[in-house]
Protein backbone atom coordinates (compact mmCIF):
# COMPACT_ATOMS: atom_id res chain seq x y z
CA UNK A 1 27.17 13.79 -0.76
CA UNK A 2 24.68 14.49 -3.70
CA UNK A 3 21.04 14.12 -3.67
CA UNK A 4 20.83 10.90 -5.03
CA UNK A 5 23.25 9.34 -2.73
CA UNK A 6 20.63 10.31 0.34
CA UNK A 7 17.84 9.09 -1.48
CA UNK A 8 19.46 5.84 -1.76
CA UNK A 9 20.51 5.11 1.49
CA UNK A 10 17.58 6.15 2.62
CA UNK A 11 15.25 4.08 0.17
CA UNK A 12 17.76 1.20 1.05
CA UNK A 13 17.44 1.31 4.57
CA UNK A 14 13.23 -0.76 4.32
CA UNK A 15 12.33 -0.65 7.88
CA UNK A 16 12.75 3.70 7.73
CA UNK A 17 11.43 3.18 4.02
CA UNK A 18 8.36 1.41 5.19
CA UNK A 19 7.97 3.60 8.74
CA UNK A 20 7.98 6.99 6.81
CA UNK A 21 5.33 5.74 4.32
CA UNK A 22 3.40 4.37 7.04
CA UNK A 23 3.23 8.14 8.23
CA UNK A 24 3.25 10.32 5.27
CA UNK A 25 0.31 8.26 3.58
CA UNK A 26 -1.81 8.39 7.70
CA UNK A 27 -0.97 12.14 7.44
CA UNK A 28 -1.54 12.72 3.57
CA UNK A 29 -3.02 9.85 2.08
CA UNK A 30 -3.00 9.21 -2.05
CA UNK A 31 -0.34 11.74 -2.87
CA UNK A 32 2.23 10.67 -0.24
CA UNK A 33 1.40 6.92 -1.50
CA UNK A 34 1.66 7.77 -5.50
CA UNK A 35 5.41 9.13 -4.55
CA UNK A 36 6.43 6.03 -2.86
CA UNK A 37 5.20 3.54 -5.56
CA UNK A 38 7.03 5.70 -8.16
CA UNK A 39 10.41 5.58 -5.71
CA UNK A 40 9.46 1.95 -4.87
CA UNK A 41 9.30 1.12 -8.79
CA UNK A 42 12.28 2.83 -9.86
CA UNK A 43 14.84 1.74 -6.82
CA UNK A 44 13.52 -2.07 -7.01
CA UNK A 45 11.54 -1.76 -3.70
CA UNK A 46 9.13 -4.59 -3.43
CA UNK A 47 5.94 -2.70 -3.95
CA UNK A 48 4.37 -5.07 -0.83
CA UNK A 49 6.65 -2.78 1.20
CA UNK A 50 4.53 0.25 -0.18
CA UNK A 51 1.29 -1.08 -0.27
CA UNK A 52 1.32 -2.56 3.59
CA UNK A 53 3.00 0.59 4.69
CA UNK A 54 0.15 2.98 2.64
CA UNK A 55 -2.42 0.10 3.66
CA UNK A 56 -1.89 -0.34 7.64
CA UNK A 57 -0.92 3.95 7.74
CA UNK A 58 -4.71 4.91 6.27
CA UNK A 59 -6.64 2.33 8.41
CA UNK A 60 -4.20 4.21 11.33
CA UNK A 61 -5.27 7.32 9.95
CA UNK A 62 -8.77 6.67 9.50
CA UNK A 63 -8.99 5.46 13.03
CA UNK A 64 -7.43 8.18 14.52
CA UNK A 65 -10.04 10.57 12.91
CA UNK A 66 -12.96 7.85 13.83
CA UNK A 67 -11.58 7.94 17.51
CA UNK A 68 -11.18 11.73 17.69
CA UNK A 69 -14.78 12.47 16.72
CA UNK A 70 -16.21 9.96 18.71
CA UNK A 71 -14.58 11.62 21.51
CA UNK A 72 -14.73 15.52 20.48
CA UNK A 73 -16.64 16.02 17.44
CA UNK A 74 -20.13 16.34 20.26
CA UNK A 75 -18.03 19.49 21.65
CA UNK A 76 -17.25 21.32 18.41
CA UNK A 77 -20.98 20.86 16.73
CA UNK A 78 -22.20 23.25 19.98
CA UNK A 79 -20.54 26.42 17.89
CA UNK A 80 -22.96 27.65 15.85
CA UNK A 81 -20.91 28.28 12.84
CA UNK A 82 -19.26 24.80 13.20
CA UNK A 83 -23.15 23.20 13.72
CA UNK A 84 -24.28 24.92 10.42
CA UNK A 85 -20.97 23.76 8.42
CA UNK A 86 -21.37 20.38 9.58
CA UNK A 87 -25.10 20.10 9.05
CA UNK A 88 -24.80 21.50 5.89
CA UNK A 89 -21.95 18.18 5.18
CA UNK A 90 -24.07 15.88 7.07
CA UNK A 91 -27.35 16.83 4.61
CA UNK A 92 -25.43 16.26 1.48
CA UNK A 93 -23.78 12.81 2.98
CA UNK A 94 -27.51 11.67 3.95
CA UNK A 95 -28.99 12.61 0.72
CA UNK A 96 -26.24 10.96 -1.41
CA UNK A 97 -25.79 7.74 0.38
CA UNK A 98 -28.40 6.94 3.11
CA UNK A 99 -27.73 4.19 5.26
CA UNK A 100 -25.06 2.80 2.58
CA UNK A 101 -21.88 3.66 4.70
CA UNK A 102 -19.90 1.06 3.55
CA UNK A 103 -20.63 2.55 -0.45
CA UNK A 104 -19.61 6.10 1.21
CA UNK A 105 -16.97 4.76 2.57
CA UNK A 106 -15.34 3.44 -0.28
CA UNK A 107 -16.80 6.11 -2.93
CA UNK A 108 -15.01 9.05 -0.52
CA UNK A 109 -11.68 7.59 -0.14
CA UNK A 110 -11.60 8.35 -3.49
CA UNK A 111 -12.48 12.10 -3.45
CA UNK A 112 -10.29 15.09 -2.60
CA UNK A 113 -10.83 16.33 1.23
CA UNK A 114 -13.37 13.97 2.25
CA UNK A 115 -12.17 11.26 4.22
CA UNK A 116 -11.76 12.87 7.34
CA UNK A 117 -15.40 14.37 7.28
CA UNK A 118 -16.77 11.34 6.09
CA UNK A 119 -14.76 9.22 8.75
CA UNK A 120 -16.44 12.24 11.70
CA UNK A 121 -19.76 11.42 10.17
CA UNK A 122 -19.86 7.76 10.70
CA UNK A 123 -18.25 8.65 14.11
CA UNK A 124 -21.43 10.71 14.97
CA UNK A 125 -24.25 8.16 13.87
CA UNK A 126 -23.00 5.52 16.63
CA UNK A 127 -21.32 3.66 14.96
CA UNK A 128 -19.13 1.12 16.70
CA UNK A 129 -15.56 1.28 16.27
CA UNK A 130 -15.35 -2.93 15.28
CA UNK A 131 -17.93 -2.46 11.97
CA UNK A 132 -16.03 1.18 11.15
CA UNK A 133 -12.71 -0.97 11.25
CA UNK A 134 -14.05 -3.52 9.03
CA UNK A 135 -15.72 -1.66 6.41
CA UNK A 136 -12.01 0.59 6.42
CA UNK A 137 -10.38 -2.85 6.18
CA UNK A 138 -11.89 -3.48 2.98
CA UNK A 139 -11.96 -0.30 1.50
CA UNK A 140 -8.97 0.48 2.00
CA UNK A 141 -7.97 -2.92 0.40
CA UNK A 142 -9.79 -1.24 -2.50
CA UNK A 143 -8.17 2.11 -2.50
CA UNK A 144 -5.04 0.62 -2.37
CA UNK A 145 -5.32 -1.68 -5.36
CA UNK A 146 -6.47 1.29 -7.55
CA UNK A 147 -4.53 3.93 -6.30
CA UNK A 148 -1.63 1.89 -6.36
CA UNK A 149 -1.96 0.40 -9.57
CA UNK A 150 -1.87 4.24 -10.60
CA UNK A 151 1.27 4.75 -9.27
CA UNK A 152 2.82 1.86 -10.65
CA UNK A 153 2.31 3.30 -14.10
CA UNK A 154 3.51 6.49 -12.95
CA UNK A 155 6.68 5.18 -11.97
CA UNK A 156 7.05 2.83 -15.15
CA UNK A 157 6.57 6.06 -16.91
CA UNK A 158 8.61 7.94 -14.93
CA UNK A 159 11.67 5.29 -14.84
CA UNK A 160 11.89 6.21 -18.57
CA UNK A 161 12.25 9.49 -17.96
CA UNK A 162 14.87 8.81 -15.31
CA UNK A 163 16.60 6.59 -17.65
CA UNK A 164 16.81 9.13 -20.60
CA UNK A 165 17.99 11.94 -18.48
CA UNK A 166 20.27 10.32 -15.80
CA UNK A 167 18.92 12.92 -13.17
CA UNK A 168 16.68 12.63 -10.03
CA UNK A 169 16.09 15.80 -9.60
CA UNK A 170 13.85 15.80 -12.96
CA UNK A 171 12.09 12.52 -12.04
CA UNK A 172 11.06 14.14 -8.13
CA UNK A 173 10.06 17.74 -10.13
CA UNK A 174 7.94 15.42 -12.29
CA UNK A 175 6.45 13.02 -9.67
CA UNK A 176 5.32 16.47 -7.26
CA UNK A 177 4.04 17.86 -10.72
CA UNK A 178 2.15 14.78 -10.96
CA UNK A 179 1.29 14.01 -7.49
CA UNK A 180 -0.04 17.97 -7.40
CA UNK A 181 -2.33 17.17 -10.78
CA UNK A 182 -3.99 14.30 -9.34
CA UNK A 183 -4.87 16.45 -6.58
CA UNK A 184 -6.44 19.43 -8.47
CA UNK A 185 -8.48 16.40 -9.99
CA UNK A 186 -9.96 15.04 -6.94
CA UNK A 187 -10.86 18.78 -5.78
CA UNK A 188 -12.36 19.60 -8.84
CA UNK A 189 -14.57 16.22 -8.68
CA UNK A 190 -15.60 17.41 -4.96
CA UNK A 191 -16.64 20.79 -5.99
CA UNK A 192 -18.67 19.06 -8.86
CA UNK A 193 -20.55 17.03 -5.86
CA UNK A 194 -20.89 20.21 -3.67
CA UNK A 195 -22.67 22.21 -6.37
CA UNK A 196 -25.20 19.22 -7.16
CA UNK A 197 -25.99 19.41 -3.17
């Protein structure tokens, strides 16, 4: 049994399809999602199985993280190295976006590394967990719209590629090439931001 043979079963199987998505894009976000709208394109998956999988695993995600530092975070920020780090964050969240946490919220789900800090911030400043599940129901309505639309491309591109070479081992090199691009973007972006702090 060959490579692509797995991968087929596998994509054709859409309850595991949708279940794994659901978990790599809580656990990983934009780069697990960008992989399984190329798959999703090129295998004829409906791309609503992607999106409500990527959709429903970040808002599990993001409330995971929103639960955990209401919880915790207080602990951690006793350590004196941990207090400076995360006043230092804190400082450059405040300056940048104020009281707008729903902009920050939707501006950092964007940016390489930074929903998990930002989602512990909003944690910290009391706030409750019904508006934090709002405001991450519609940004992540946003995030998924754009990120996705990226990945559609992708895949249209990549379906080409697939096409003229017959071979899926090409198409996954190129989609982790991709996938590992887009990332370097997003962390470049960041460090831009942390330098203007």
């Amino acid at each position: 049994m060959n490579l692509e043979t797995i991968a087929i079963s596998f994509i054709q199987n859409i309850p595991l399809f949708w279940i794994v998505g659901f978990i790599l894009v809580a656990l990983w976000g934009d780069g697990s999602f960008i992989i399984f709208t190329v798959v999703a394109v090129n295998y004829n998956v409906s791309l609503w199985i992607v999106f409500t999988a990527a959709y429903f695993g970040t808002l599990f995600g993001d409330m995971i993280w929103f639960g955990l530092g209401k919880k915790f975070l207080y602990k951690f920020r006793e350590g004196r190295k941990f207090s400076k780090q995360y006043n230092r964050i804190v400082g450059f969240i405040e300056r940048t976006f104020g009281k707008r946490s729903f902009l920050g919220l939707c501006i950092i789900k964007f940016l390489y590394g930074t929903r998990i800090i930002f989602t512990l911030y909003l944690a910290n400043k009391n706030m409750t967990y019904l508006r934090f599940l709002i405001y991450d129901l519609i940004a992540n309505l946003i995030w998924v719209t754009f990120v996705g639309a990226i990945g559609y491309l992708v895949g249209i591109g990549f379906g080409f590629v697939l096409r003229t070479f017959k071979n899926i081992e090409l198409l996954l090199t190129l989609v982790v090439i991709l996938v590992l691009i887009f990332n370097y973007i997003q962390k470049r972006i960041s460090e831009k931001l942390e330098k203007q702090k």
